[in-house]
Each structure stands twice: as structure tokens, then as C-alpha cells.
N, C-alpha and C. Protein backbone atom coordinates (compact mmCIF):
# COMPACT_ATOMS: atom_id res chain seq x y z
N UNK A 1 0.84 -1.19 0.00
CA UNK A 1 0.00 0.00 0.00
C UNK A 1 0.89 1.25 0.00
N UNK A 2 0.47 2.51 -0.80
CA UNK A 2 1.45 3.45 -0.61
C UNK A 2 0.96 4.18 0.19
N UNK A 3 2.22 4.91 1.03
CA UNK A 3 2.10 6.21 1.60
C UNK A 3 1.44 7.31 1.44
N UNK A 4 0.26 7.35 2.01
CA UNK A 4 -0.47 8.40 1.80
C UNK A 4 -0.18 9.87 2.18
N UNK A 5 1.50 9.73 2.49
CA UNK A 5 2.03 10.70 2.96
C UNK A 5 3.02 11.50 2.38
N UNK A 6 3.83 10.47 1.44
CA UNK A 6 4.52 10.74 0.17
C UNK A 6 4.05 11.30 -0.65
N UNK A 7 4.87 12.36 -1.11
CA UNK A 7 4.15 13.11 -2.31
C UNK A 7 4.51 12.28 -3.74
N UNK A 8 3.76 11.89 -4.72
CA UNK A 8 4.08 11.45 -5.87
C UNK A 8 5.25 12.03 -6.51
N UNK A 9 6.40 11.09 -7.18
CA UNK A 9 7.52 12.07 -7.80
C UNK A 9 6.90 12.77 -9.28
N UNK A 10 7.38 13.75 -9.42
CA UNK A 10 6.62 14.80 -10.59
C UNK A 10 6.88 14.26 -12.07
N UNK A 11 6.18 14.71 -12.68
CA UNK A 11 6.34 14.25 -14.20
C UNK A 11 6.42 15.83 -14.99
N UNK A 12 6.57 15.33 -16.01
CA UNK A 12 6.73 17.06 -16.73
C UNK A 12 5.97 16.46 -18.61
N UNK A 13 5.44 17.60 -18.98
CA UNK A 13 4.67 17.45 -20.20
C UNK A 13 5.72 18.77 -21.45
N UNK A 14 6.19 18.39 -21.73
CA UNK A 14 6.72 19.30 -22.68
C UNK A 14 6.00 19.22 -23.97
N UNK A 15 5.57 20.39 -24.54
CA UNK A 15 4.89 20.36 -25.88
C UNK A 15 5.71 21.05 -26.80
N UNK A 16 5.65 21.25 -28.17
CA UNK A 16 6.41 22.07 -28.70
C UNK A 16 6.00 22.22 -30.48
N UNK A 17 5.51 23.12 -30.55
CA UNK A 17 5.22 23.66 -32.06
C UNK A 17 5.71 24.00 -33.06
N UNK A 18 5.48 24.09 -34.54
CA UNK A 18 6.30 24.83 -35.23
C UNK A 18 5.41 25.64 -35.70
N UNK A 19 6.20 26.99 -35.84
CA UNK A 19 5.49 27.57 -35.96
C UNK A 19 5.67 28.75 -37.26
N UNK A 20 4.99 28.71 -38.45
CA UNK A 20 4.86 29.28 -39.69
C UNK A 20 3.95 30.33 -39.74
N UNK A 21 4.25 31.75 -39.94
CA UNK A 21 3.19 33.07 -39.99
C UNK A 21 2.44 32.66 -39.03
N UNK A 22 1.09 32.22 -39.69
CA UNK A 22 -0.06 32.16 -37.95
C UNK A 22 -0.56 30.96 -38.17
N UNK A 23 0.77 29.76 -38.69
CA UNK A 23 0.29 28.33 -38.78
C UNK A 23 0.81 27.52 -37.88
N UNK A 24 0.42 26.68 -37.09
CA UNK A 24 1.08 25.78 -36.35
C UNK A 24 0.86 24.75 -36.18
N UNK A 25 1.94 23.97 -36.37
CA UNK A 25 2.10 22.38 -36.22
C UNK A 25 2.85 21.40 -35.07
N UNK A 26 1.89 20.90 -34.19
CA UNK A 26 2.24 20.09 -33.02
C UNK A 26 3.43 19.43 -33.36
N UNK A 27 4.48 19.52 -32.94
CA UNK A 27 5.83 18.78 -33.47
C UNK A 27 5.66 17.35 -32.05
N UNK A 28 5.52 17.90 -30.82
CA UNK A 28 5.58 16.64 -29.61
C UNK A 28 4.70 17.20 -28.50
N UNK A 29 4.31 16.42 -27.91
CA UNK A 29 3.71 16.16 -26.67
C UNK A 29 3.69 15.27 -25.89
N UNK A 30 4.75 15.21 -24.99
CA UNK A 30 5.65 14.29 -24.63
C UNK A 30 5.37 14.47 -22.74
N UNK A 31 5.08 13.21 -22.46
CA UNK A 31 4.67 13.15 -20.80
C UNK A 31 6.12 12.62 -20.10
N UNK A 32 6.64 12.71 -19.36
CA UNK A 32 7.45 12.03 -18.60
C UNK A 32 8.22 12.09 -17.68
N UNK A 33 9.46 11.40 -17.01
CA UNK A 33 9.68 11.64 -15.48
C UNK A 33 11.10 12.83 -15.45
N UNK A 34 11.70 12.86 -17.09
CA UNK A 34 12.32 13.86 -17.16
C UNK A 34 12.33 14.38 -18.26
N UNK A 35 13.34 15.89 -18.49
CA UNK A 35 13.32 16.51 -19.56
C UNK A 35 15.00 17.07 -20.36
N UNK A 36 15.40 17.06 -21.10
CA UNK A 36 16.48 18.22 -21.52
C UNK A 36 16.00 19.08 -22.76
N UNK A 37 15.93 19.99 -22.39
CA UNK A 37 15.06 21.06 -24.10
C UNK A 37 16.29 21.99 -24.80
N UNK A 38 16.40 22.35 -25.88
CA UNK A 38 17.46 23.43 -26.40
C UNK A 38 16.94 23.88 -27.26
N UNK A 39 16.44 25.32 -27.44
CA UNK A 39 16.23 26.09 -28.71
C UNK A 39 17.44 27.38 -28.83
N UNK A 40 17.39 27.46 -30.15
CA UNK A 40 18.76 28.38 -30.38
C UNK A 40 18.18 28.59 -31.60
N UNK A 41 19.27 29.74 -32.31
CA UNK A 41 18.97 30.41 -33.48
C UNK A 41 20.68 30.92 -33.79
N UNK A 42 20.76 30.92 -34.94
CA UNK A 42 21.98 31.09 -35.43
C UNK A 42 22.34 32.68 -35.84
N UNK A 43 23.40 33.02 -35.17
CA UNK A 43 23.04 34.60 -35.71
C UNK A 43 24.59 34.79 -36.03
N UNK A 44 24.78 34.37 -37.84
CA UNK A 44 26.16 34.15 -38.27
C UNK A 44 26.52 33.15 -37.83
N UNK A 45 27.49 33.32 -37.44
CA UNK A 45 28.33 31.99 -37.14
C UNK A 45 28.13 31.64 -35.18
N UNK A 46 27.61 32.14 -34.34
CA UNK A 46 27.51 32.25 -33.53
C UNK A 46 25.85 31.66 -33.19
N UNK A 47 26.10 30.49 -32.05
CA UNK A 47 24.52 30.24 -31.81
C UNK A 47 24.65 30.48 -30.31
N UNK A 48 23.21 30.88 -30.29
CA UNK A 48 22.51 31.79 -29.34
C UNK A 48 21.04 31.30 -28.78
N UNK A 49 21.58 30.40 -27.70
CA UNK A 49 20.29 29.18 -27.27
C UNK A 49 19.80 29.31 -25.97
N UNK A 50 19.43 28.37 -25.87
CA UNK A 50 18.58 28.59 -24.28
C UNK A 50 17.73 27.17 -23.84
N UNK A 51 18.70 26.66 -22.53
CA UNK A 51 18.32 25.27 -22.13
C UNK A 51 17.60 25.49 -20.73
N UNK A 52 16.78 24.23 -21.08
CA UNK A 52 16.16 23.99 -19.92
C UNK A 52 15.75 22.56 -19.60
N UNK A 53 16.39 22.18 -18.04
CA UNK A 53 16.08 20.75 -17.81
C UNK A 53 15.25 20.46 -16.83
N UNK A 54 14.81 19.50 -16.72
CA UNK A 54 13.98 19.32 -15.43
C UNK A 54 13.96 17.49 -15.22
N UNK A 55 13.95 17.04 -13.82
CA UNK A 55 13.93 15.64 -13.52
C UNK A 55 15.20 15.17 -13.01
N UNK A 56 15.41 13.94 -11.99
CA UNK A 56 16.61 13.05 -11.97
C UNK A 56 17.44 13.70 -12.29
N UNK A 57 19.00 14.02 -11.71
CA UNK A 57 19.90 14.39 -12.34
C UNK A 57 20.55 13.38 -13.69
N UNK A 58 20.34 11.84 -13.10
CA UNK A 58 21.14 10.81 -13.53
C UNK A 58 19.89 10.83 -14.70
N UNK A 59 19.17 11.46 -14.51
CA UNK A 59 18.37 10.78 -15.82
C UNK A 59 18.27 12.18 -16.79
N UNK A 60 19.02 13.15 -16.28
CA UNK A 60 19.19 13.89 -17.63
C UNK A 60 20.53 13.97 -18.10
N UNK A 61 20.83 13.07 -17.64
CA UNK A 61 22.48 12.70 -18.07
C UNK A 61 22.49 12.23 -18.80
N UNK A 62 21.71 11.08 -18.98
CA UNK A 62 21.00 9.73 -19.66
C UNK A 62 20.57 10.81 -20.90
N UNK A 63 19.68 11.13 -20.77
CA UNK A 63 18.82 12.26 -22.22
C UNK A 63 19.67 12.74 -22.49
N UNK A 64 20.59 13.54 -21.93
CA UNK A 64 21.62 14.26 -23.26
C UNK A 64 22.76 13.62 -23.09
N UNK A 65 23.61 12.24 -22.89
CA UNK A 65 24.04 11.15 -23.97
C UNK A 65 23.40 10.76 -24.64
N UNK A 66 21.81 10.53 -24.50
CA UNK A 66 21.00 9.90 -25.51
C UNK A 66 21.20 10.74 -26.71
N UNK A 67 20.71 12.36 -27.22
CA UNK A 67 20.68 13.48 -27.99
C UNK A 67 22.35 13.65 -28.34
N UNK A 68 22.95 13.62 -27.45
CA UNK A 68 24.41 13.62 -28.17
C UNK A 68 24.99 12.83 -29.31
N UNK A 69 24.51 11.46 -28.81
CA UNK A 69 24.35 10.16 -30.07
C UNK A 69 23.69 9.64 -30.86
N UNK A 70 22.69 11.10 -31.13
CA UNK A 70 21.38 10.29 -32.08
C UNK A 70 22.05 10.44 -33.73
N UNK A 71 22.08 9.97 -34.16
CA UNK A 71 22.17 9.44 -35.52
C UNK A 71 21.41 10.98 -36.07
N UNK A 72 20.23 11.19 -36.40
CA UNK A 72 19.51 12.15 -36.87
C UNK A 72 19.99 13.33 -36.66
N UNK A 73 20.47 13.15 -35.74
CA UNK A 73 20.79 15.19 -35.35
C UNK A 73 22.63 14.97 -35.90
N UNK A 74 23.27 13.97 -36.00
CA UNK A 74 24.30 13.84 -36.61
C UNK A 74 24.36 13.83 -38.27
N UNK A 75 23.29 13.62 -38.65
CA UNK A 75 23.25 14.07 -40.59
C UNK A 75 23.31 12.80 -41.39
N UNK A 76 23.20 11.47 -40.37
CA UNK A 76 23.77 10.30 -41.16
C UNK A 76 22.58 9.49 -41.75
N UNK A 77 20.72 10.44 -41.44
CA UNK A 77 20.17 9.99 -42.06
C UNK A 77 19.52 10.40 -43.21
N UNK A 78 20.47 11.21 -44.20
CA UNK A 78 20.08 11.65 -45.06
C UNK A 78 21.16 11.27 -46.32
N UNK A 79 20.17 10.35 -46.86
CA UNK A 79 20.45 9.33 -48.22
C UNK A 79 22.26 8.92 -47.60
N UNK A 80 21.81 8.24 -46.48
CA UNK A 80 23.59 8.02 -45.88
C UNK A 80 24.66 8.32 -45.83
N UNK A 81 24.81 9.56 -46.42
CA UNK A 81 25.78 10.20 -46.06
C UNK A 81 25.90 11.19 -45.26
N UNK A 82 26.74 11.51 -44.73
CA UNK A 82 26.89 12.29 -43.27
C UNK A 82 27.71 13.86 -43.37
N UNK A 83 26.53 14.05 -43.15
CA UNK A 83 27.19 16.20 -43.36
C UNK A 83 28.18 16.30 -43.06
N UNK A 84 28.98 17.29 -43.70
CA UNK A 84 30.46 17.72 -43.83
C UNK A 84 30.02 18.55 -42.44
N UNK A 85 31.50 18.88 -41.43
CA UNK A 85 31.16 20.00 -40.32
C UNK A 85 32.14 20.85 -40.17
């Protein structure tokens, strides 16, 4: 039986849009026990972002080794070859 005294550990809902003139398209809506987020914008050669994490330390450690090693954000899934950097 649980503790009716314990507070439940938190979850977090991150959503995130794209967003065209005054069109928008649900990109995720994502429930879970943690988070790592990064939006940035390139201004020249210089990027200019803004993070935010939330959950487990060990488990956003976990998420960004996970994002560090994804294949996709590395360029290697496009017609298999892998962007010059």
C-alpha cells in the first residue's frame, strides 16, 4: 500500500510547435519523469540558445548522452551520407 504521505515524484509534459506566420504544427507532446530542451537560433556563425532541464539528475544525463548520439541530429540519415562540419 502506498504512503499516503509521500508526495508522488513529478512528471513534466513538454509540448512544442512549429510555428509558420499564424500556422502551427504540433511537433511533440511528450509526458514524462524527465526533460532536456534546447532552442537556439543562429546569428552568423555564432549560436545563441537557451536550455532547460527538469527531472533526476542521472536521468538527464541519460537524455543528453541519448541526444548527443542520435544518428539524426548527426546528418547520417540523409540518403547516408553524413554532413560535412
Amino acid at each position: 500500500m502506498a504512503d499516503p504521505r509521500r508526495r508522488p515524484a513529478p512528471r513534466y509534459r513538454v509540448i512544442c510547435y512549429e510555428l509558420i506566420d499564424d500556422h502551427q504544427d504540433l511537433i511533440a507532446d511528450i509526458t514524462d519523469q524527465g526533460f532536456v530542451l534546447a532552442t537556439g537560433k543562429l546569428a552568423g556563425d555564432t549560436l545563441e540558445g537557451e536550455l532547460c532541464h527538469a527531472g533526476p539528475r542521472d536521468l538527464q544525463a541519460h537524455l543528453a548522452l541519448l541526444i548527443a548520439n542520435d544518428k539524426q541530429l548527426r546528418g547520417s540519415h540523409t540518403h547516408g551520407k553524413p554532413r560535412s562540419r
